[in-house]
Structure formats: C-alpha cells, structure tokens
C-alpha atoms as a PDB file:
ATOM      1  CA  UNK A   1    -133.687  13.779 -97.601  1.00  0.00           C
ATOM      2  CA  UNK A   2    -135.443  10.570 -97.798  1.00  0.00           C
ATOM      3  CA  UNK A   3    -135.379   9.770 -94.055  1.00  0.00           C
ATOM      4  CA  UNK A   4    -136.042  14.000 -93.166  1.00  0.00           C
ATOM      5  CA  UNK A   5    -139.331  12.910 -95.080  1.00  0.00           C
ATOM      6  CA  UNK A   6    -140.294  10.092 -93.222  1.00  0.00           C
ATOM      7  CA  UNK A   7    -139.404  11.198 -90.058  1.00  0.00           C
ATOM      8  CA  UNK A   8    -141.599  14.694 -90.658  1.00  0.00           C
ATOM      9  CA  UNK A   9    -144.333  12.192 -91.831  1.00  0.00           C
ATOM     10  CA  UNK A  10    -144.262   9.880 -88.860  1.00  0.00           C
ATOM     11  CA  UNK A  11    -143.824  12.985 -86.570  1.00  0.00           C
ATOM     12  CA  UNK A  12    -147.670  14.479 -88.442  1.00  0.00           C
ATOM     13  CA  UNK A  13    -148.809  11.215 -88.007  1.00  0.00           C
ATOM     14  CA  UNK A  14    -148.447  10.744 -84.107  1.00  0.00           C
ATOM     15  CA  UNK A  15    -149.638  13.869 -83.735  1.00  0.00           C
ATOM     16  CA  UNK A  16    -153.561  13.404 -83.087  1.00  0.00           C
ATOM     17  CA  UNK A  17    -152.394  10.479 -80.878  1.00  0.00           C
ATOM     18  CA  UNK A  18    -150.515  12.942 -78.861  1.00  0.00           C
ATOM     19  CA  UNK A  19    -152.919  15.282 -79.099  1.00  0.00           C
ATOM     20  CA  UNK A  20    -155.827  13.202 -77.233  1.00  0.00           C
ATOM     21  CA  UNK A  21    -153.037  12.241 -74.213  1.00  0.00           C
ATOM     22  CA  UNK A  22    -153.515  13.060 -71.082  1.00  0.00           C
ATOM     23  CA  UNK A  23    -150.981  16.101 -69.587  1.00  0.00           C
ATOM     24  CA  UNK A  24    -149.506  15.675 -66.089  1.00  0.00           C
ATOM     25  CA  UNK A  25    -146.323  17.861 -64.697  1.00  0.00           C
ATOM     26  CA  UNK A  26    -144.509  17.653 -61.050  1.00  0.00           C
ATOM     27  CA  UNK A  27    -141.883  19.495 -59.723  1.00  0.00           C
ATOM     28  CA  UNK A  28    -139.609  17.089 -58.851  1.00  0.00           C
ATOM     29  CA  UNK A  29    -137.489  19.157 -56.697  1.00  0.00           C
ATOM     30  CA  UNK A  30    -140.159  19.673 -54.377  1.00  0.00           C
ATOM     31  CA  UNK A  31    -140.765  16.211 -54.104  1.00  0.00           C
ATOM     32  CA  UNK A  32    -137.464  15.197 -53.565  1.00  0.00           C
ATOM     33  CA  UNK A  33    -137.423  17.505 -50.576  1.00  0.00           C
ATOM     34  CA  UNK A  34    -140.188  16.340 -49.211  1.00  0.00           C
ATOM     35  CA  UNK A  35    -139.735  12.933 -48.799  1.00  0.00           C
ATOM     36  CA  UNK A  36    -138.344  12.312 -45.163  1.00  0.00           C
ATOM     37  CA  UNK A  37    -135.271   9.901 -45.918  1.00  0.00           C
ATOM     38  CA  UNK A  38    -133.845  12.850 -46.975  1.00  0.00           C
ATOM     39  CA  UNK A  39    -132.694  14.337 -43.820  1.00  0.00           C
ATOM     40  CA  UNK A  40    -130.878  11.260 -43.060  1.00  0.00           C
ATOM     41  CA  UNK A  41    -129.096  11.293 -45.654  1.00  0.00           C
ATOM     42  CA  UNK A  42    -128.027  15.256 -45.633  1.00  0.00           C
ATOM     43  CA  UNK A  43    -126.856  14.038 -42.049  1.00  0.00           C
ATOM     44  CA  UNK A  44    -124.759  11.383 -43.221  1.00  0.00           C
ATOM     45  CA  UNK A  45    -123.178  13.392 -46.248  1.00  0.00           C
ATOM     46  CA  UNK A  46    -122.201  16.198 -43.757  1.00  0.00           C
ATOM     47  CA  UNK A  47    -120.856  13.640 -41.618  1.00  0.00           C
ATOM     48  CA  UNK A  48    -118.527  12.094 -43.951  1.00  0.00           C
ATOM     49  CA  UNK A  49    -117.231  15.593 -45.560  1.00  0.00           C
ATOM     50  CA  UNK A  50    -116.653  16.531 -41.987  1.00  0.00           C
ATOM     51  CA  UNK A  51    -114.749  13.710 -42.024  1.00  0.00           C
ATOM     52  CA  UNK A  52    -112.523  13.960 -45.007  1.00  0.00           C
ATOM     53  CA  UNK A  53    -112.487  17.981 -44.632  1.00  0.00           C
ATOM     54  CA  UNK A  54    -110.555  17.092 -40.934  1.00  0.00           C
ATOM     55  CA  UNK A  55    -108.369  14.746 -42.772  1.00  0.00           C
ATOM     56  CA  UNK A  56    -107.446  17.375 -45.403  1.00  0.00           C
ATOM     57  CA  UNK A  57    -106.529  20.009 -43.076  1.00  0.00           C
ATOM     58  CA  UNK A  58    -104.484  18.111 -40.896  1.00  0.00           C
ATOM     59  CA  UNK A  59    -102.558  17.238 -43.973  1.00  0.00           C
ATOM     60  CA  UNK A  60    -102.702  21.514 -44.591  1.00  0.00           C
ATOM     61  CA  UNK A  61    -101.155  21.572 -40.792  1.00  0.00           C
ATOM     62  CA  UNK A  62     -98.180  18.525 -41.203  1.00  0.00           C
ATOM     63  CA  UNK A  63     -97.377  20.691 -44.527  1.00  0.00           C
ATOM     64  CA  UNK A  64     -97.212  23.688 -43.125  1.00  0.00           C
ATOM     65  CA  UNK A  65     -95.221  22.981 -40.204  1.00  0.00           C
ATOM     66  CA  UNK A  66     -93.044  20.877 -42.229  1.00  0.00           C
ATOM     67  CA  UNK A  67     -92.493  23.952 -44.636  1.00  0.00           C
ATOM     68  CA  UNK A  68     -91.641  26.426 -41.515  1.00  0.00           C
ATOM     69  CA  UNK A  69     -89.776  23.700 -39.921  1.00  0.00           C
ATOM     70  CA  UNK A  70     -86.978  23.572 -43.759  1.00  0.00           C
ATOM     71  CA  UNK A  71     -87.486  27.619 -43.724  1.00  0.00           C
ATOM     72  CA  UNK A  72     -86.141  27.587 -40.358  1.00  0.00           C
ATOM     73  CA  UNK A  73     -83.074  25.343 -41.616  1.00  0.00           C
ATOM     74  CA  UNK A  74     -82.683  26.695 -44.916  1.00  0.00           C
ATOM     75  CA  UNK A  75     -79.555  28.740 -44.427  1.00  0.00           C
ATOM     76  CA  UNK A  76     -77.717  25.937 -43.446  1.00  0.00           C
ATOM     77  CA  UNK A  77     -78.988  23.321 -46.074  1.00  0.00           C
ATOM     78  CA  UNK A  78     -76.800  22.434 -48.852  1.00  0.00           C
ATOM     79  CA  UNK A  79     -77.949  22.646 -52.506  1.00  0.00           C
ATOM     80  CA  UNK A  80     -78.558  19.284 -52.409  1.00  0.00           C
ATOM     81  CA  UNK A  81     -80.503  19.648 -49.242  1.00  0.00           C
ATOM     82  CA  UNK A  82     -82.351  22.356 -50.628  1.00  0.00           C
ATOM     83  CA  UNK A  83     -83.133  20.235 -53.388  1.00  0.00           C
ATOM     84  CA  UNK A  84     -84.861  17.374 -51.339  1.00  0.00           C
ATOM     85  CA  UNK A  85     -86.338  19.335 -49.287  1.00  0.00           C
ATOM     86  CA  UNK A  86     -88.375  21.164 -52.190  1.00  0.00           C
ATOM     87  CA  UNK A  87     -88.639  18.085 -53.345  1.00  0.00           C
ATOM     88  CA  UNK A  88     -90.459  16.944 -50.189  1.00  0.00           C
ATOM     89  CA  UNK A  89     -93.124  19.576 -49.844  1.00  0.00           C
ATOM     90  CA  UNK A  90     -94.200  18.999 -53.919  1.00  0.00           C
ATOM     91  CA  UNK A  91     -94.645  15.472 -52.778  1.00  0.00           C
ATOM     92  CA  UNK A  92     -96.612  16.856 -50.018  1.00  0.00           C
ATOM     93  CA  UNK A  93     -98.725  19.129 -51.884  1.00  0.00           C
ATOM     94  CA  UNK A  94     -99.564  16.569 -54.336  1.00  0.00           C
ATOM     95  CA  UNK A  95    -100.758  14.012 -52.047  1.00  0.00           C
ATOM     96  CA  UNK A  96    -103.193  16.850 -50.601  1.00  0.00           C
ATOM     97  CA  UNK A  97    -104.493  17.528 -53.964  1.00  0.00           C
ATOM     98  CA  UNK A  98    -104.841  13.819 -54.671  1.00  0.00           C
ATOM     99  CA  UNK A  99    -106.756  13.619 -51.599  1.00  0.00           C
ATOM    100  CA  UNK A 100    -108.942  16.763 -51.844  1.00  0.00           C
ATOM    101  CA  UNK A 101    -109.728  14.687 -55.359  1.00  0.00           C
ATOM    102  CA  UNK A 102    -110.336  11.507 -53.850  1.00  0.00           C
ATOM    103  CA  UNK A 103    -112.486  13.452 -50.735  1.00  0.00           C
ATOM    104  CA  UNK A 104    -114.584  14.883 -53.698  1.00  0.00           C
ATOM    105  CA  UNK A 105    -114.990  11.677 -55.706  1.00  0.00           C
ATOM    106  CA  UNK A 106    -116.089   9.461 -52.342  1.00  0.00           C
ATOM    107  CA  UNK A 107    -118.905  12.357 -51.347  1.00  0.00           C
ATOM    108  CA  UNK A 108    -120.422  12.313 -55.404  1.00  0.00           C
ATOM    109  CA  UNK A 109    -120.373   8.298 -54.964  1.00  0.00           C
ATOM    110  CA  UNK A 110    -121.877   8.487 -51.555  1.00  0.00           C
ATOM    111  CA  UNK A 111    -124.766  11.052 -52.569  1.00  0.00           C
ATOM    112  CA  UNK A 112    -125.650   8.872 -55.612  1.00  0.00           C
ATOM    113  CA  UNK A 113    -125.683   5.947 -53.369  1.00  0.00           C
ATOM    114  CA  UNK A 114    -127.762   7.783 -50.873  1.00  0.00           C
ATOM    115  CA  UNK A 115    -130.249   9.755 -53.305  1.00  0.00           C
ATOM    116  CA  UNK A 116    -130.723   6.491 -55.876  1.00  0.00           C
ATOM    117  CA  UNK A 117    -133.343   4.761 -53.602  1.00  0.00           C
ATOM    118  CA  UNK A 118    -134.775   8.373 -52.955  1.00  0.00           C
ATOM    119  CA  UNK A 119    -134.840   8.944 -56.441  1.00  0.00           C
ATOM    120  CA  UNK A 120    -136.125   5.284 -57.799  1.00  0.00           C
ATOM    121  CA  UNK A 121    -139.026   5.268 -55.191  1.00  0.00           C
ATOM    122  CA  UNK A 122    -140.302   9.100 -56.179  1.00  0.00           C
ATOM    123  CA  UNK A 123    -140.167   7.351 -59.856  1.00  0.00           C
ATOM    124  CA  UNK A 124    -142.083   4.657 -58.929  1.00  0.00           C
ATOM    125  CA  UNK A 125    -144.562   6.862 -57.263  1.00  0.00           C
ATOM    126  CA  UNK A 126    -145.105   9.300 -60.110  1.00  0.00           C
ATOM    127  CA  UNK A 127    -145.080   6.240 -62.588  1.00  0.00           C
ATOM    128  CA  UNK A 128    -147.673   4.588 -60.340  1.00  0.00           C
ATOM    129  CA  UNK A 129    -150.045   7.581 -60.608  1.00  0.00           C
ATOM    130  CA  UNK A 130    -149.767   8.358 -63.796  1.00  0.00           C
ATOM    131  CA  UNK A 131    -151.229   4.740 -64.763  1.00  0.00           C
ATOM    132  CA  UNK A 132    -153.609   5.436 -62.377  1.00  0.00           C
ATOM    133  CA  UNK A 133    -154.397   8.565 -63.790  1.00  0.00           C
ATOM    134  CA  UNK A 134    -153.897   7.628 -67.541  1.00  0.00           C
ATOM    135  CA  UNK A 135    -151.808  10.226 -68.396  1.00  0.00           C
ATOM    136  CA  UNK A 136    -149.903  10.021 -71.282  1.00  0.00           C
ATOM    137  CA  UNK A 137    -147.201  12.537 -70.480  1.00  0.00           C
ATOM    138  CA  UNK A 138    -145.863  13.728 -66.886  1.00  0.00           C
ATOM    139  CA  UNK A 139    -142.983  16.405 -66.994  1.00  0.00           C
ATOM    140  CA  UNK A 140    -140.709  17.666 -64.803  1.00  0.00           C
ATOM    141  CA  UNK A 141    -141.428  21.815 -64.654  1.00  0.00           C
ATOM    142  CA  UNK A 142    -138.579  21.220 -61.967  1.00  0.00           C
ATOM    143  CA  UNK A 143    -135.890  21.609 -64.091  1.00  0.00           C
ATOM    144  CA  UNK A 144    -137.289  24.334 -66.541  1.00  0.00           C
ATOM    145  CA  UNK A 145    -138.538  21.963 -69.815  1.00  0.00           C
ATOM    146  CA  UNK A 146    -141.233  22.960 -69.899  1.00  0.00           C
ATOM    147  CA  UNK A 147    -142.113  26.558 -70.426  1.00  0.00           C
ATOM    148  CA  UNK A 148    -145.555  26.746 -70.671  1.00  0.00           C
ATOM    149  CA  UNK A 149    -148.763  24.556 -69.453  1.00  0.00           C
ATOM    150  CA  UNK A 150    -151.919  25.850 -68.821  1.00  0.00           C
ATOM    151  CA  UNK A 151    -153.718  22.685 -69.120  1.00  0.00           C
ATOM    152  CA  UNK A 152    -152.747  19.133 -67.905  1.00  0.00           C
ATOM    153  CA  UNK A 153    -152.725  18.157 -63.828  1.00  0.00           C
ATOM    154  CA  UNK A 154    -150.504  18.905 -61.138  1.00  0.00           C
ATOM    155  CA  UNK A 155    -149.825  15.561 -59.482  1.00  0.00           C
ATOM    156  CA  UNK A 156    -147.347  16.606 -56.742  1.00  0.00           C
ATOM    157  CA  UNK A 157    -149.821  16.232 -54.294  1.00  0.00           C
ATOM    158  CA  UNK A 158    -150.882  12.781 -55.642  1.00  0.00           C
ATOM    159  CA  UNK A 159    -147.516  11.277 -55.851  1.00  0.00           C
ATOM    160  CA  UNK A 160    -146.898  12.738 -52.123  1.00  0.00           C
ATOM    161  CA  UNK A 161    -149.638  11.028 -51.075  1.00  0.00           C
ATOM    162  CA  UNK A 162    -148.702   7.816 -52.828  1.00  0.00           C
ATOM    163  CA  UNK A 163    -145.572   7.917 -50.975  1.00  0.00           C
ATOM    164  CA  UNK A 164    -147.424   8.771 -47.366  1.00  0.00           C
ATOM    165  CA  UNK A 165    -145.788  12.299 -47.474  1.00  0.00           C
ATOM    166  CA  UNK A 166    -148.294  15.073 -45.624  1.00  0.00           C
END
C-alpha cells in the first residue's frame, strides 16, 4: 500500500510538468511508406520468397511424383515394402514442412534486416524534430494509442522533410 501511495503521489506530482509539454503525434505508417528505400526493399523480399516459394514446390512436385510413382507399385510391394515406402514420403513431408518453416523464418530475418535502417533513420528524423521543436511528447496515432488529440502538432510533414521526402 505503501509504494501504491508513492507512486499515486509521484504520478500528481509530474503532472503540471506534463501538463506544460509540448504535444506532437505522426503516423508512422505513413512515413514508413513514404520513404523511398522502401521499394527496394519490397523488391528484394518478393525476390527471395519467389525464391524459396520455387524451392518449396518443387519439393511439392518430387513428393508427389514419388507418391504416384509407390501407388503405381503398391500391389506388388511387400509389407515390408509398404512399410518403407510410407516411411519415405513422412520423411518427405517433413522435410517440406521443415522447409516451409525455415522459408518463413529467413523472409522475417530478411525484412527486419531490410526495414531496421528504414526504421532507425525515420527515428532519428522524428527525434531530430522534436528537439527542434521542443516537444515533450510525439506519439504514434499510427498504431491506434492514442484516441484522442485535438491539440498538439502534426509533424509528418516535418520529419518528411527532414528526411528529403516530397
């Protein structure tokens, strides 16, 4: 109870601090579409799932054939045939989910290697202009945190042209 106390009164304290800041919100999304290193990298994450989707399905094809090929030869497998041969497509089907798992893992590595510069220079920007500007607070009414402003600044524009954006 002790610590609910203090916390309440540091909370009233701050308060007339936080009420003289300065308000700012961006909407992030926007900005992250906007900036033109973008398209480069859309290109080169549609590249590499092309890639890994053409590796996947040729695994689809090998299995499939591989199934009609034992269908074909199933009447005159023995059990123990028939055994190995299940056998052999499970093996097969596992390795294509193991690499439709991998295929996914490599693209979400790729687009945070791609969008981290994107992301740390539109950062940079929007920290940059809110020194400039003095603001105290700058949120993100991207991602639906904030559900109300009616005062504070719109820097989109600022932080576009901070980053040479039209």
């Amino acid at each position: 109870m002790k610590k609910f106390l203090t916390a309440v009164a540091l909370v009233i304290a701050t308060m007339p601090a936080m009420a003289q800041g300065k308000l700012g919100h961006i909407d992030m999304k926007t900005l992250m579409l906007a900036l033109p290193e973008r398209a480069g990298a859309e290109a080169k994450m549609q590249e590499v799932a092309q890639g890994l989707d053409a590796r996947i399905k040729a695994m689809g094809a090998e299995y499939d054939a591989r199934r009609a090929e034992l269908q074909g030869k199933v009447a005159t497998m023995t059990e123990t045939e028939k055994e190995m041969a299940a056998q052999e497509l499970q093996d097969m089907e596992q390795r294509i989910g193991a690499a439709n798992e991998k295929a996914q893992e490599d693209l979400a590595k790729l687009q945070d290697e791609l969008l981290k510069p994107m992301v740390d220079r539109a950062n940079g920007a929007v920290k940059a202009v809110a020194e400039e500007g003095n603001y105290t607070y700058i949120f993100d009414s991207s991602v639906g945190i904030v559900l109300y402003f009616d005062k504070g600044d719109d820097i989109l524009n600022k932080v576009k042209a901070k980053l040479g954006i039209q």
